[in-house]
Protein backbone atom coordinates (compact mmCIF):
# COMPACT_ATOMS: atom_id res chain seq x y z
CA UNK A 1 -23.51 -79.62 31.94
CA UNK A 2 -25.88 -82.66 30.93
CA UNK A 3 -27.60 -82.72 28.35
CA UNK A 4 -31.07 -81.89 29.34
CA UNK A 5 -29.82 -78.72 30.73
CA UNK A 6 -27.90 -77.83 28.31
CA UNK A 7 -31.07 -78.76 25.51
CA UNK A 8 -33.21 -76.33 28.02
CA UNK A 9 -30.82 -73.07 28.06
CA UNK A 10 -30.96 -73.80 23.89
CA UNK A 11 -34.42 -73.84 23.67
CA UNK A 12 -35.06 -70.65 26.17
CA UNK A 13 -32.43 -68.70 23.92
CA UNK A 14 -34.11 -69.90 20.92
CA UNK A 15 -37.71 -68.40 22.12
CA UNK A 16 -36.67 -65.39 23.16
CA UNK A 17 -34.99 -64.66 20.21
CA UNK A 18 -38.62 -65.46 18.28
CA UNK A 19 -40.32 -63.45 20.72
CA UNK A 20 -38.02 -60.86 19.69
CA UNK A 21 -37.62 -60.58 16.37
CA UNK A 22 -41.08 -60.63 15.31
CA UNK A 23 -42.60 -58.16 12.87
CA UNK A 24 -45.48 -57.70 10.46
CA UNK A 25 -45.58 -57.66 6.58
CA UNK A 26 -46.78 -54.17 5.11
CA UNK A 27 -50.31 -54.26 4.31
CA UNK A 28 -51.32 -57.93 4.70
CA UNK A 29 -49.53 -57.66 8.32
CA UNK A 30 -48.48 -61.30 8.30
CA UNK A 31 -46.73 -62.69 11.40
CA UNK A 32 -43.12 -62.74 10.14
CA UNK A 33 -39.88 -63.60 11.74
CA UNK A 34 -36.78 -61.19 11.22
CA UNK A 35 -33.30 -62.12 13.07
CA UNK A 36 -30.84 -61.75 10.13
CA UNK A 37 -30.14 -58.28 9.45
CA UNK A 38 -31.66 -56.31 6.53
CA UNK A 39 -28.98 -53.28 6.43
CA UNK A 40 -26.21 -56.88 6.19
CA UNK A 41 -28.35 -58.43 3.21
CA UNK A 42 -28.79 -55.29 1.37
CA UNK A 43 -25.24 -54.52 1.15
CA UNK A 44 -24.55 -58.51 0.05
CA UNK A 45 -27.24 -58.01 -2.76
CA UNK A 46 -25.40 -55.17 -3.96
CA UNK A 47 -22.39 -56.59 -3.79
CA UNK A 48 -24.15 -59.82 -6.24
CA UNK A 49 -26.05 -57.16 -8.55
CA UNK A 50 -22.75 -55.66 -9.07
CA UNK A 51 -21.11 -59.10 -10.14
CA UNK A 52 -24.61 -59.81 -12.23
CA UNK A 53 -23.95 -56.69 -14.33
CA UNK A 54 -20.63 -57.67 -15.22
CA UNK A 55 -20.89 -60.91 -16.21
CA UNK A 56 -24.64 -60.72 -17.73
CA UNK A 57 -24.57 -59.51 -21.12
CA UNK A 58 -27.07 -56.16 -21.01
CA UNK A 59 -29.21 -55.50 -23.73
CA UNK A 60 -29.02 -52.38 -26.04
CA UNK A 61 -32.31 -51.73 -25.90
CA UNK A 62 -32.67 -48.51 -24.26
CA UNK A 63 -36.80 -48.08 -25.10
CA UNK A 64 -37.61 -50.97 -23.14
CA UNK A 65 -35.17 -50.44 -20.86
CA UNK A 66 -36.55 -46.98 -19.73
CA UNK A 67 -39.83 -48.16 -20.15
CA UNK A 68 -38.31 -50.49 -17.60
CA UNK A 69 -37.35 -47.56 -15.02
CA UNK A 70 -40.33 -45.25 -15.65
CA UNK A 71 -42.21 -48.10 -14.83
CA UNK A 72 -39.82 -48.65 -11.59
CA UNK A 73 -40.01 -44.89 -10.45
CA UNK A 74 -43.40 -44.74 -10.92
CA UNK A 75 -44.04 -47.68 -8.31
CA UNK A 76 -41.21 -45.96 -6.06
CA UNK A 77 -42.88 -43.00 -5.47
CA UNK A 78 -46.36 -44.30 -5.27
CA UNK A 79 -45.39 -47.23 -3.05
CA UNK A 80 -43.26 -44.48 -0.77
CA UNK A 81 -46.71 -41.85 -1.02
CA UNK A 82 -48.86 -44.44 0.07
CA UNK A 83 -47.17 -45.32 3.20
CA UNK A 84 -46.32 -41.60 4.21
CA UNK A 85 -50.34 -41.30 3.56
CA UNK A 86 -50.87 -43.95 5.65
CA UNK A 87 -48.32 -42.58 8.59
CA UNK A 88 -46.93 -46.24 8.01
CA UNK A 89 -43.17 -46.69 8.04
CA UNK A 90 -41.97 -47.12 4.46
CA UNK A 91 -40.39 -50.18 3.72
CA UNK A 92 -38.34 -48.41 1.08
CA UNK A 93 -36.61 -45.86 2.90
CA UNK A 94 -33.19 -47.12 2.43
CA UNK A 95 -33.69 -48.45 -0.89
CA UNK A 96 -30.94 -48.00 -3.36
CA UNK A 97 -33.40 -48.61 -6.44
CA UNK A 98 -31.83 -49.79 -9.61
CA UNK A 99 -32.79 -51.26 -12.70
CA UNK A 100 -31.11 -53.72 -15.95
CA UNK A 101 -32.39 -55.36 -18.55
CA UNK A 102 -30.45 -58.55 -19.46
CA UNK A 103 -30.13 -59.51 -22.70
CA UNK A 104 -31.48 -63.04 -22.22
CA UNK A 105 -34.44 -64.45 -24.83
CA UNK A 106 -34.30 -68.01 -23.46
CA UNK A 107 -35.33 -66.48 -19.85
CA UNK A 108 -38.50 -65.95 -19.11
CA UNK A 109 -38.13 -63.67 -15.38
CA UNK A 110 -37.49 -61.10 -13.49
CA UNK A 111 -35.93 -60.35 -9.79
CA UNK A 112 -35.93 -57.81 -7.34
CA UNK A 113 -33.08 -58.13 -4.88
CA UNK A 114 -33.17 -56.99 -1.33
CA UNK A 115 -32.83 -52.55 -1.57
CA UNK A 116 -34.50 -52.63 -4.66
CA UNK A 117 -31.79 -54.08 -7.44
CA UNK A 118 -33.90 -55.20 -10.12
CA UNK A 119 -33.48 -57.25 -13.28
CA UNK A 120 -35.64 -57.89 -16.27
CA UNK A 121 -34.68 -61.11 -19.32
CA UNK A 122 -35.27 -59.75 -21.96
CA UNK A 123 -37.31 -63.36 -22.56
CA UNK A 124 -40.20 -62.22 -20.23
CA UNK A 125 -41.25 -59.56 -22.84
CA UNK A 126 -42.63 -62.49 -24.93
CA UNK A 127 -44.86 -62.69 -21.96
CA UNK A 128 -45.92 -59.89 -20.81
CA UNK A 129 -46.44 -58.13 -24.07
CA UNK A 130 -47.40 -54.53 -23.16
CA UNK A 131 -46.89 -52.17 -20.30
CA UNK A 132 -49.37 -53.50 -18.13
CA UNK A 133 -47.66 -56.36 -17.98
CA UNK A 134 -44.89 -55.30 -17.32
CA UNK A 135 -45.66 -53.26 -14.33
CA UNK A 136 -47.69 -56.55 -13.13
CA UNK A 137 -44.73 -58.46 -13.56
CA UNK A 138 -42.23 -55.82 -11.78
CA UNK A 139 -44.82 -54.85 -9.08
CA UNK A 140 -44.61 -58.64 -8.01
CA UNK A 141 -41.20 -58.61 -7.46
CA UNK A 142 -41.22 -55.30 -6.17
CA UNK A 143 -43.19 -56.52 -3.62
CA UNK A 144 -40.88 -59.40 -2.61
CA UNK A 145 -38.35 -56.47 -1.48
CA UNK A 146 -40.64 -54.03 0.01
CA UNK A 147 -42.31 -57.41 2.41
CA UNK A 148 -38.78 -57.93 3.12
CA UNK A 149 -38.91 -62.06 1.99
CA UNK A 150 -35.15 -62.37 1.59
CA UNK A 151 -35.01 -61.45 5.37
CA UNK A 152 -37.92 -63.61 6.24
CA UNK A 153 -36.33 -66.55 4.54
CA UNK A 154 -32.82 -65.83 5.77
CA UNK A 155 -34.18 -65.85 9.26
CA UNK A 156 -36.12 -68.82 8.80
CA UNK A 157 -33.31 -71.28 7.50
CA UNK A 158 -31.07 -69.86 10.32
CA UNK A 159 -33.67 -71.04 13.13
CA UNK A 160 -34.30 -74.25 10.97
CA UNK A 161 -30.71 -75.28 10.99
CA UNK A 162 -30.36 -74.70 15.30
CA UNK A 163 -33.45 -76.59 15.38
CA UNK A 164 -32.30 -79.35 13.49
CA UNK A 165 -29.10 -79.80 15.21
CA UNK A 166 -31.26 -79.38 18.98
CA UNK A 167 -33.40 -81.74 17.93
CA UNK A 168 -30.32 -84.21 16.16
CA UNK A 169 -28.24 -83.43 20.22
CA UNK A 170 -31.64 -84.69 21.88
CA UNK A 171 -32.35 -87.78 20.11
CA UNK A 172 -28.66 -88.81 20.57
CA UNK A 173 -28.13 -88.42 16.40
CA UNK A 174 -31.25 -90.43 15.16
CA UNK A 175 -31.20 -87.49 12.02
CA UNK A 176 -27.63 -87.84 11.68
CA UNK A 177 -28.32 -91.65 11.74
CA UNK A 178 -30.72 -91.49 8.91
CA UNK A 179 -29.27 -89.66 6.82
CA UNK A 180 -26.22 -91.55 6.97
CA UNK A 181 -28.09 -94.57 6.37
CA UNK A 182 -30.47 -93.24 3.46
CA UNK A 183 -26.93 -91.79 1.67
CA UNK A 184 -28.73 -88.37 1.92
CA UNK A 185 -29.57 -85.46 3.22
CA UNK A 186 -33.29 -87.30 4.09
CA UNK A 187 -34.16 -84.58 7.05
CA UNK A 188 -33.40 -81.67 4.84
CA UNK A 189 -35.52 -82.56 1.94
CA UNK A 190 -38.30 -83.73 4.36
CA UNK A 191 -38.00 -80.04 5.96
CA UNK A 192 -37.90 -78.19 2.67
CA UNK A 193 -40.76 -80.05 1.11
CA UNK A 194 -42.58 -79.69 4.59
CA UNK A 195 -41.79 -76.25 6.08
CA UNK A 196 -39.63 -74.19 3.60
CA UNK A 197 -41.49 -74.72 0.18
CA UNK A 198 -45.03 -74.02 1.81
CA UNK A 199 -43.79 -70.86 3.25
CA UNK A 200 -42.18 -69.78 0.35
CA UNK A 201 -45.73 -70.40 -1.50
CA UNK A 202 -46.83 -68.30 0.86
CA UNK A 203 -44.64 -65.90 -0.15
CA UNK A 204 -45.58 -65.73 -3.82
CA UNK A 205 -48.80 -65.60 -3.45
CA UNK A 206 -48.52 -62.48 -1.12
CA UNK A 207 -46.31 -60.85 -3.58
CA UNK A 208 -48.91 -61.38 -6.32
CA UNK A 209 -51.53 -59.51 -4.35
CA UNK A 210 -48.98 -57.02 -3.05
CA UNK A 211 -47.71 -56.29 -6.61
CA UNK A 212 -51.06 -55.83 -8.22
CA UNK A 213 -51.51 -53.02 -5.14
CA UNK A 214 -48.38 -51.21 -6.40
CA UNK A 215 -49.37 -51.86 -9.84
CA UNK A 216 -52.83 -50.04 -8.94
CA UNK A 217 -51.65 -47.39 -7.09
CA UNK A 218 -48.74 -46.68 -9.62
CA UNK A 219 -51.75 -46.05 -12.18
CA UNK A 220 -51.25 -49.29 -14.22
CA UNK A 221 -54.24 -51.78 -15.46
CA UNK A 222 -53.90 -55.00 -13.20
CA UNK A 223 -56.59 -57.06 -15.17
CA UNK A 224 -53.73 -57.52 -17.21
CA UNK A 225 -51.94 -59.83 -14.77
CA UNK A 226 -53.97 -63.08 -14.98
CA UNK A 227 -53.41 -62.82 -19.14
CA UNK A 228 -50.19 -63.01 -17.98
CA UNK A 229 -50.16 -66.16 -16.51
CA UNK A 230 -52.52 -67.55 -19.11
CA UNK A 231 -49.94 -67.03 -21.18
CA UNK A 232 -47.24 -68.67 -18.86
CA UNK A 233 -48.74 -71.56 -18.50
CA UNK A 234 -48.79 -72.18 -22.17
CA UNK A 235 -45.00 -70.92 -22.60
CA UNK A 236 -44.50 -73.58 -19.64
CA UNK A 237 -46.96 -75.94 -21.33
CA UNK A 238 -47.51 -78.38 -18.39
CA UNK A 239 -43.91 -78.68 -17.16
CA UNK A 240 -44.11 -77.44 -13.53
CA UNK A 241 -43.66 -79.26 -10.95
CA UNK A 242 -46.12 -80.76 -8.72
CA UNK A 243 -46.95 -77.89 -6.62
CA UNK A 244 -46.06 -79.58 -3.14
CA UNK A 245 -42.47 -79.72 -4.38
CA UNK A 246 -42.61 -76.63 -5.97
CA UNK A 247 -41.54 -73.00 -4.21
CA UNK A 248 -43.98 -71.39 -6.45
CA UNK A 249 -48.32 -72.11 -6.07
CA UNK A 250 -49.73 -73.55 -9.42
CA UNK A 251 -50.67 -71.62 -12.29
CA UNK A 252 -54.41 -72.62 -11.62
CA UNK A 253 -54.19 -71.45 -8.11
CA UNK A 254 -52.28 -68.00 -9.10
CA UNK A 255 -55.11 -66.94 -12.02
CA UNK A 256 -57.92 -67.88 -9.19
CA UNK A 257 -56.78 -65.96 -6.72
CA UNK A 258 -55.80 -63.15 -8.94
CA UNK A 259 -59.11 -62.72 -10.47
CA UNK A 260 -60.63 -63.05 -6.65
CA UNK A 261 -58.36 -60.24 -5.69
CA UNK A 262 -58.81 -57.79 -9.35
CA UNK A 263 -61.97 -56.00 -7.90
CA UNK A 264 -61.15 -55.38 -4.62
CA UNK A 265 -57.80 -53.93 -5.18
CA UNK A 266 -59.11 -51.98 -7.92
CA UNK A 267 -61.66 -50.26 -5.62
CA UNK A 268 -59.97 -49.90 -2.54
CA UNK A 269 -55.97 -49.28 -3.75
CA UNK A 270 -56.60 -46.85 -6.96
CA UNK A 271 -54.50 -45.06 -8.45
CA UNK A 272 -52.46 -42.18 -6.13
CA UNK A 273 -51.79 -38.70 -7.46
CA UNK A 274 -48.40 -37.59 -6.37
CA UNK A 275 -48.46 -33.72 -6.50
């Protein structure tokens, strides 16, 4: 087969399987592309959060820590309401929600793995200093999970890396070429800075308006959450990185858009009752 056939029956495979995988983000209903499987990444995540809990030291600080899960059971059950309300598919449904608190004071964060394993530093207290905060900060990554962004990126850096090597087979190795001659990976950098750290902006910034909706509806004050990263930025005190090479949207850029978004969400997602 030559190679312009062979290029063609690639590319057709590659669209249909775009065509095919496509699905919407809850609420926002972003265009999002899904062809790695969630059920496979759920079970790897578990697999990690198993390893994290043995080798992290966990703190012995069980107030916080079930101020941690009442926090975390409040926003399951509101998040899961909402969508039943809504006669929406829940994004949780086969959730296996969990929650640690790592005993960490030089680490300012907090993750939410794919099925809802979730992990607090102890460092981010220092931060978020009451229990508004808190829920701001876990309703953020709460909503990473529940809009399924693990999947999304999974998906994305498989079609990246068949594009890549289509495009390397049709230009008869020009990126091979230059990376070769630049002694790096030149086309991968070029493609994070370009495609994959954008997106993954994109991300963050739809987790910070998604996790002030859970924060909302789970009955928590979400005027708390640009304090938060006023106080951040001066724990951070100017070291980010520019935000173009940065996964994450500036500090500047966050508190705007947070304090565009406060109002809104506060009218239109309030608080849910759960009888």
């Amino acid at each position: 087969m030559n190679r312009r056939k062979f290029l063609s029956y690639i590319g057709c495979g590659c669209c249909s399987l775009v065509l095919n995988s496509c699905g919407t983000a809850p609420i926002t209903e972003r265009k999002q592309l899904k062809i790695v499987s969630e059920a496979k990444l759920n079970a790897q995540a578990a697999k990690i959060y198993e390893q994290i809990k043995q080798k992290e030291k966990l703190s012995k600080d069980l107030k916080t820590l079930n101020l941690i899960k009442e926090i975390g059971k409040k926003m399951e059950d509101s998040i899961s309401e909402y969508f039943y309300r809504a006669k929406l598919n829940d994004p949780t449904n086969n959730f296996n929600w969990e929650y640690i608190l790592i005993d960490k004071k030089n680490v300012r964060n907090a993750w939410c793995m794919p099925g809802g394993k979730i992990a607090v530093y102890s460092g981010i207290l220092d931060v978020t200093k009451n229990t508004d905060g808190l829920a701001a900060v876990m309703g953020h990554e709460v909503a990473h999970a529940v809009a399924k962004h693990s999947v999304e990126r999974a998906s994305r850096g498989t079609l990246l890396n068949v594009g890549t090597k289509i495009i390397d087979i049709a230009s008869g190795g020009v990126l091979s070429d230059i990376n070769r001659t630049t002694g790096m990976d030149t086309v991968g950098l070029l493609s994070q800075l370009g495609i994959m750290n954008p997106f993954n902006r994109k991300q963050e910034s739809e987790a910070d308006y998604l996790g002030m909706i859970f924060s909302s509806l789970s009955g928590y004050d979400i005027r708390e959450t640009s304090k938060i990263w006023e106080r951040m930025k001066k724990f951070n005190k100017d070291k980010q990185p520019p935000e173009f090479m940065s996964t994450h949207p500036s500090a500047e850029n966050r508190i705007k858009k947070i304090n565009d978004w406060t109002n809104e969400i506060i009218l239109d997602y309030p608080p849910i009752s759960i009888s």
